[in-house]
N, C-alpha and C. Protein backbone atom coordinates (compact mmCIF):
# COMPACT_ATOMS: atom_id res chain seq x y z
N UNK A 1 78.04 53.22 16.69
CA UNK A 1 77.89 52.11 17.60
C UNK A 1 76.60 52.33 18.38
N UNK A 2 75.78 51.31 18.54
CA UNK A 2 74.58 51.60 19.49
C UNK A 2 75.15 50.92 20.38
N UNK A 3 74.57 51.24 21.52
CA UNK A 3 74.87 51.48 23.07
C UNK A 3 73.17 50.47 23.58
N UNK A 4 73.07 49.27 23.86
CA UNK A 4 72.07 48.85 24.14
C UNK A 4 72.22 47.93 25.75
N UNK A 5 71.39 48.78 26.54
CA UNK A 5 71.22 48.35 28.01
C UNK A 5 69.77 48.44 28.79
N UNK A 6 68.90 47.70 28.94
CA UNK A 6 68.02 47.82 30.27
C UNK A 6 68.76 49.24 31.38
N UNK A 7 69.78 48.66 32.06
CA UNK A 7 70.22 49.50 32.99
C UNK A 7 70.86 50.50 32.99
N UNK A 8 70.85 51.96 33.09
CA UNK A 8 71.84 52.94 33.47
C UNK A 8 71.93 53.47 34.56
N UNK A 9 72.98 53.82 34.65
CA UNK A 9 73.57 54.88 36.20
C UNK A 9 72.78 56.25 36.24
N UNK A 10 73.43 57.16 37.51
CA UNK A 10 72.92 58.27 37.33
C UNK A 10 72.63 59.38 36.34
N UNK A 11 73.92 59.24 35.47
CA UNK A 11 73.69 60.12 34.38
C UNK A 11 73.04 59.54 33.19
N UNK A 12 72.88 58.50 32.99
CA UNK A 12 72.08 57.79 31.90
C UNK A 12 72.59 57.00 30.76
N UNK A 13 74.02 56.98 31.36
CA UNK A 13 75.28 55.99 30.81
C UNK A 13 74.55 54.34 31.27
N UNK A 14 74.22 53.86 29.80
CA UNK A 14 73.99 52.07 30.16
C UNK A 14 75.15 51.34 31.00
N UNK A 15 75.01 50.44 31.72
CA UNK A 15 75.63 49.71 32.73
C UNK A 15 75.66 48.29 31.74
N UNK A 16 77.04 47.85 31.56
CA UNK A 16 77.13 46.60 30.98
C UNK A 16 78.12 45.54 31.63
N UNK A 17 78.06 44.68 31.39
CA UNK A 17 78.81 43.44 32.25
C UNK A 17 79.64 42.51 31.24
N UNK A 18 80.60 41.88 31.86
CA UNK A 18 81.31 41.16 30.62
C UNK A 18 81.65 39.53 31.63
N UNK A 19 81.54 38.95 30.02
CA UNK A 19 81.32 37.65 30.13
C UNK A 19 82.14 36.81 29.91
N UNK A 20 82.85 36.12 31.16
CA UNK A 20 83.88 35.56 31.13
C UNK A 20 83.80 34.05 31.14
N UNK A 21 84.47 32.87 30.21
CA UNK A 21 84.12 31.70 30.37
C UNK A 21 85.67 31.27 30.34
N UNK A 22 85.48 29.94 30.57
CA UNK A 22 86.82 29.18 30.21
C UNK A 22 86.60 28.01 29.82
N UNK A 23 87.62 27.40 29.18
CA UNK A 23 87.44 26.90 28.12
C UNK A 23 87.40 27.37 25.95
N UNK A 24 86.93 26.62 24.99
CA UNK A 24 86.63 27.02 24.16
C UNK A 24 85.50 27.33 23.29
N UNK A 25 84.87 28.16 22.56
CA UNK A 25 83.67 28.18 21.96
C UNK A 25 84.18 27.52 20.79
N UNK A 26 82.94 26.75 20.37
CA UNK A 26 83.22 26.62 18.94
C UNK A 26 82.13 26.87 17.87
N UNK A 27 82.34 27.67 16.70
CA UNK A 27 80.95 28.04 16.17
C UNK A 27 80.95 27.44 14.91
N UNK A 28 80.26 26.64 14.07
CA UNK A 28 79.71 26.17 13.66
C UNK A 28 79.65 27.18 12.19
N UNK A 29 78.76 28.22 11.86
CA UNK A 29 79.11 29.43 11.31
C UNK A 29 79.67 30.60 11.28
N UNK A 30 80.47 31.02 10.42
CA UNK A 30 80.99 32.26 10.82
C UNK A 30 80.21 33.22 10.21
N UNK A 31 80.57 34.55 10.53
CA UNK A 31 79.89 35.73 10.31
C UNK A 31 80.33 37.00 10.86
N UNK A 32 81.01 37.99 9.91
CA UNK A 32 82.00 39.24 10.21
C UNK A 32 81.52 39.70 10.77
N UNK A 33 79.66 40.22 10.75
CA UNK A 33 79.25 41.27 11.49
C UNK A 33 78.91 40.55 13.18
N UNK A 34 78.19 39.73 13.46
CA UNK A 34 77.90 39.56 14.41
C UNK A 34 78.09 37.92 14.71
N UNK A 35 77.93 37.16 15.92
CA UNK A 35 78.27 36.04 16.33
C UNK A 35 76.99 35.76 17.15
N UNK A 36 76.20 34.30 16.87
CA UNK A 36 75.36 34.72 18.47
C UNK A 36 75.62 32.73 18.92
N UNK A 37 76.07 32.90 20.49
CA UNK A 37 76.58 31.89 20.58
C UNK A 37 76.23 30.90 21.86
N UNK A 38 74.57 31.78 22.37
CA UNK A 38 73.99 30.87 23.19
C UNK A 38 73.11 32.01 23.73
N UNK A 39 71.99 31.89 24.66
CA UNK A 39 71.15 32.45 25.03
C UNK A 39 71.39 32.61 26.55
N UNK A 40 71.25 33.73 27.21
CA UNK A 40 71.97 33.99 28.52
C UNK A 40 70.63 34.55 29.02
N UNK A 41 70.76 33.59 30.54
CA UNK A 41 69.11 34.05 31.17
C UNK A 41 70.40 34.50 32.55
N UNK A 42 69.36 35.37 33.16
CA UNK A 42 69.97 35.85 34.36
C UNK A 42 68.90 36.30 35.65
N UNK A 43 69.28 35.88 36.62
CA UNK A 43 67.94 36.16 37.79
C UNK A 43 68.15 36.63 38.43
N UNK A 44 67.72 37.46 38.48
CA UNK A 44 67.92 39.20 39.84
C UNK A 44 67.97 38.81 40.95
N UNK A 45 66.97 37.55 40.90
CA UNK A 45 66.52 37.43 42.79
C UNK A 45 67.39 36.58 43.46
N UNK A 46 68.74 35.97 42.69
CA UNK A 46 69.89 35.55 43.55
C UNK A 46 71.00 35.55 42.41
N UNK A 47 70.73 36.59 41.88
CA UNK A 47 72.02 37.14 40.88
C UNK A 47 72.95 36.01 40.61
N UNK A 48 71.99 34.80 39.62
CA UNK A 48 72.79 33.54 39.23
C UNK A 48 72.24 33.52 37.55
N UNK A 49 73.78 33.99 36.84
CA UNK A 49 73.40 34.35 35.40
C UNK A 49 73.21 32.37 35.01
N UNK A 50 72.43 32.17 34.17
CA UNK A 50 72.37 30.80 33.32
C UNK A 50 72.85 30.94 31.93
N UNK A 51 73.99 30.17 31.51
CA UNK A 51 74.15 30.85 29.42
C UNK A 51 73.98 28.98 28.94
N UNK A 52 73.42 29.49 27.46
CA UNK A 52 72.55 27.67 27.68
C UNK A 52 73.31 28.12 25.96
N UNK A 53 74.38 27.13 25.82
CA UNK A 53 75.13 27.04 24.47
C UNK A 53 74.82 25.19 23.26
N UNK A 54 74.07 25.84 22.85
CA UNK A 54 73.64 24.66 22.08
C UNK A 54 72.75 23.54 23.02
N UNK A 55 73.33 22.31 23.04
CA UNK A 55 72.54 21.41 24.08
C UNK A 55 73.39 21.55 25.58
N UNK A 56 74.10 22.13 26.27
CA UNK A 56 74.40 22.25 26.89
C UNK A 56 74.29 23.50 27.96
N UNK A 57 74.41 23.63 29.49
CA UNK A 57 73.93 24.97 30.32
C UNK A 57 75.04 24.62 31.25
N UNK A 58 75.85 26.30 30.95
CA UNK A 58 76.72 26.68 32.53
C UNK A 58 75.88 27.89 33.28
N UNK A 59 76.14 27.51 34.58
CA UNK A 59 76.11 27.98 35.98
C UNK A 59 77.14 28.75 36.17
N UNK A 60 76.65 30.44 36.14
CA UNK A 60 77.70 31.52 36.47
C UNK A 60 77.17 31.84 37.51
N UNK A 61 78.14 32.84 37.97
CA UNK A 61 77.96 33.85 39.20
C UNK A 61 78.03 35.12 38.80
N UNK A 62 77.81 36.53 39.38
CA UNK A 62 78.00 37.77 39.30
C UNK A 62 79.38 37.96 40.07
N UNK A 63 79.92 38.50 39.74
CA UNK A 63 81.38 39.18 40.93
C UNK A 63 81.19 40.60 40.11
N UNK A 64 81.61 41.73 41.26
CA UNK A 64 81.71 43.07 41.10
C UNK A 64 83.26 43.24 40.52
N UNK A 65 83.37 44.14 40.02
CA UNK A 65 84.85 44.25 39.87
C UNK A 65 85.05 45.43 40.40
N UNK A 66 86.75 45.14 41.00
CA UNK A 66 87.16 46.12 41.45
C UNK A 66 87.44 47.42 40.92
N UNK A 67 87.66 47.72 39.59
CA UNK A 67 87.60 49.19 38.75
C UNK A 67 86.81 48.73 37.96
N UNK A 68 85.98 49.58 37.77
CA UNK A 68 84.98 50.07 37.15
C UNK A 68 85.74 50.40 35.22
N UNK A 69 85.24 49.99 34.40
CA UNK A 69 85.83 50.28 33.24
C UNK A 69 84.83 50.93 31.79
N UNK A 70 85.30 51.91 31.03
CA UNK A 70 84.94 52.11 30.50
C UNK A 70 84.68 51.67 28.97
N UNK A 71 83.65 51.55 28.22
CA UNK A 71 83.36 51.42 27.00
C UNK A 71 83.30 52.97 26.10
N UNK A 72 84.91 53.60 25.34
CA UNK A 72 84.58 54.49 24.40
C UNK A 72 84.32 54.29 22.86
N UNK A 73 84.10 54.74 22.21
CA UNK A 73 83.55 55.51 20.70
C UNK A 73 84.62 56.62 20.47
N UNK A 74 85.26 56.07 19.52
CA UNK A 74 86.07 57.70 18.90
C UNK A 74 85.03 57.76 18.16
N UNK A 75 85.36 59.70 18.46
CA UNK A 75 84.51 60.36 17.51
C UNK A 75 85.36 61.57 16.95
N UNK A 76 85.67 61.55 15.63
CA UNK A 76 86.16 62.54 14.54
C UNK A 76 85.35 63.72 14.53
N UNK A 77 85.89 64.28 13.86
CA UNK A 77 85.20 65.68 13.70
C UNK A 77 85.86 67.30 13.18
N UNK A 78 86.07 67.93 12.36
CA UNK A 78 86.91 69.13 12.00
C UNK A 78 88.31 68.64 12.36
N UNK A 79 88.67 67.79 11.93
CA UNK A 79 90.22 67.41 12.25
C UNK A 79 90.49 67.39 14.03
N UNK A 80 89.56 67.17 14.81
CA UNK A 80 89.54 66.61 16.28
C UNK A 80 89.51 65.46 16.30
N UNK A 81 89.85 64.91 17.63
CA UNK A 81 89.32 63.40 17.85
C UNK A 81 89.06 63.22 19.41
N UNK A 82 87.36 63.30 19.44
CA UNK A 82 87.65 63.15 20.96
C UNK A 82 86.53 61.61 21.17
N UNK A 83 86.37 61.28 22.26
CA UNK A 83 85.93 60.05 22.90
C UNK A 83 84.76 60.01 23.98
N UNK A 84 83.90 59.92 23.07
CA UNK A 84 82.46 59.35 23.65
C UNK A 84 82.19 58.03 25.04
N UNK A 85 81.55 58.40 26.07
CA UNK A 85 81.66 57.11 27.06
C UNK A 85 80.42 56.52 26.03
N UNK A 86 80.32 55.29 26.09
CA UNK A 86 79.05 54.29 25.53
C UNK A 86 78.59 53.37 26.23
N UNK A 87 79.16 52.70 27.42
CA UNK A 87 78.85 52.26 28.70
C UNK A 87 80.12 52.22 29.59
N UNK A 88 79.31 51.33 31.00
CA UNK A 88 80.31 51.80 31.90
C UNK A 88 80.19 50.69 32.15
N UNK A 89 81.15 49.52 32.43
CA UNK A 89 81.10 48.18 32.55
C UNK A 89 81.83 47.64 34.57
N UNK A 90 80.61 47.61 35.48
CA UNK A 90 80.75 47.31 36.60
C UNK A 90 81.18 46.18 37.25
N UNK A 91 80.41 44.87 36.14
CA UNK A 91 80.55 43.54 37.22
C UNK A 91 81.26 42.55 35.93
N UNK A 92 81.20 41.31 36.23
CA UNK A 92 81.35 40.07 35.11
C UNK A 92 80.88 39.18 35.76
N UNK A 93 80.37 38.31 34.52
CA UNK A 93 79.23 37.42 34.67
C UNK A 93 80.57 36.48 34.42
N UNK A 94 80.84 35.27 35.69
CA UNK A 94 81.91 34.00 35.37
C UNK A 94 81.28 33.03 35.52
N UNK A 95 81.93 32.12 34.37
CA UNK A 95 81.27 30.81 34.04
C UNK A 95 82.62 30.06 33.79
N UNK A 96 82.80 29.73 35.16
CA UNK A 96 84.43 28.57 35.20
C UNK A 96 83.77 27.12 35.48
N UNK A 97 82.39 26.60 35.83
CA UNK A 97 82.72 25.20 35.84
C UNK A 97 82.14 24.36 34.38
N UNK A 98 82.07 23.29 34.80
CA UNK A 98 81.88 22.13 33.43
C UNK A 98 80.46 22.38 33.05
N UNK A 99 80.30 22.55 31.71
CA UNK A 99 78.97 22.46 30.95
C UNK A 99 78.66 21.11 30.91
N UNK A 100 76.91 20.96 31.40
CA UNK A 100 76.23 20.25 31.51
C UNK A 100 75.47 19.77 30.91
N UNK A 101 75.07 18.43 30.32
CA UNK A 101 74.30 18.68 28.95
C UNK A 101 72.60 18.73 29.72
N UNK A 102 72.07 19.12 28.23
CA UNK A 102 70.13 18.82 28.17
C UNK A 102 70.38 17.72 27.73
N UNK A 103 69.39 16.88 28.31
CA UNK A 103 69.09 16.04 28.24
C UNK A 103 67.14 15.71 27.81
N UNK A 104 67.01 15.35 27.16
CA UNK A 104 65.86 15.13 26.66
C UNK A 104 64.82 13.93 27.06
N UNK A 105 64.05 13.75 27.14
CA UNK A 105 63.46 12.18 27.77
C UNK A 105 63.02 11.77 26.38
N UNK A 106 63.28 10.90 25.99
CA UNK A 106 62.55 10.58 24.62
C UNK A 106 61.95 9.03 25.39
N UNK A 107 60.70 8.74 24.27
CA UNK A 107 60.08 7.71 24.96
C UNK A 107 60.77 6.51 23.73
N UNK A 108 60.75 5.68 24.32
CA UNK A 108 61.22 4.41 23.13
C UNK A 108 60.21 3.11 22.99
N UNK A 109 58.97 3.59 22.54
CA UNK A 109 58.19 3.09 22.25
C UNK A 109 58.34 2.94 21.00
């Protein structure tokens, strides 16, 4: 498993966030290995994540969570099994109100 984050903590464990919506996705293609199901912008300078799903954009917020949770990796080995941290998951990004569409200006000339 790769472990991919901009941010880590003190020890150098990536910091990841999870993304909570409501409502349904619906995808169009499937695909076992991976899913990609909108482009998520996020702005530091008033910690207001944007996720823009097809023609449409919800308005999240950051909330901290109250326990802190971990992301492990079993890892095998000489007939052991022990458990790798791979991130440490602090906040969630919520996206509870109504998606908004883009809207385009087209000229009708």
């Amino acid at each position: 498993m790769n472990c991919y984050s901009d941010q880590r903590d003190n020890n150098g464990i990536p910091e990841w966030a999870i993304i909570e919506l409501q409502g349904l996705i619906q995808v169009k293609k499937e695909n076992a290995f991976y899913r990609i199901i909108g482009d998520l912008h996020y702005y530091n300078k008033n910690k207001h994540p944007v996720l823009v799903l097809g023609h449409h954009v919800l308005n999240g917020k950051e909330i901290k969570l109250d326990q802190p949770m971990a992301v492990l990796e079993k890892v095998m080995s000489d007939n052991r099994t022990s458990y790798k941290v791979c991130a440490i998951v602090k906040k969630k990004l919520l996206f509870k109100s109504r998606p908004k569409p883009i809207i385009s200006n087209m000229d009708k000339s």
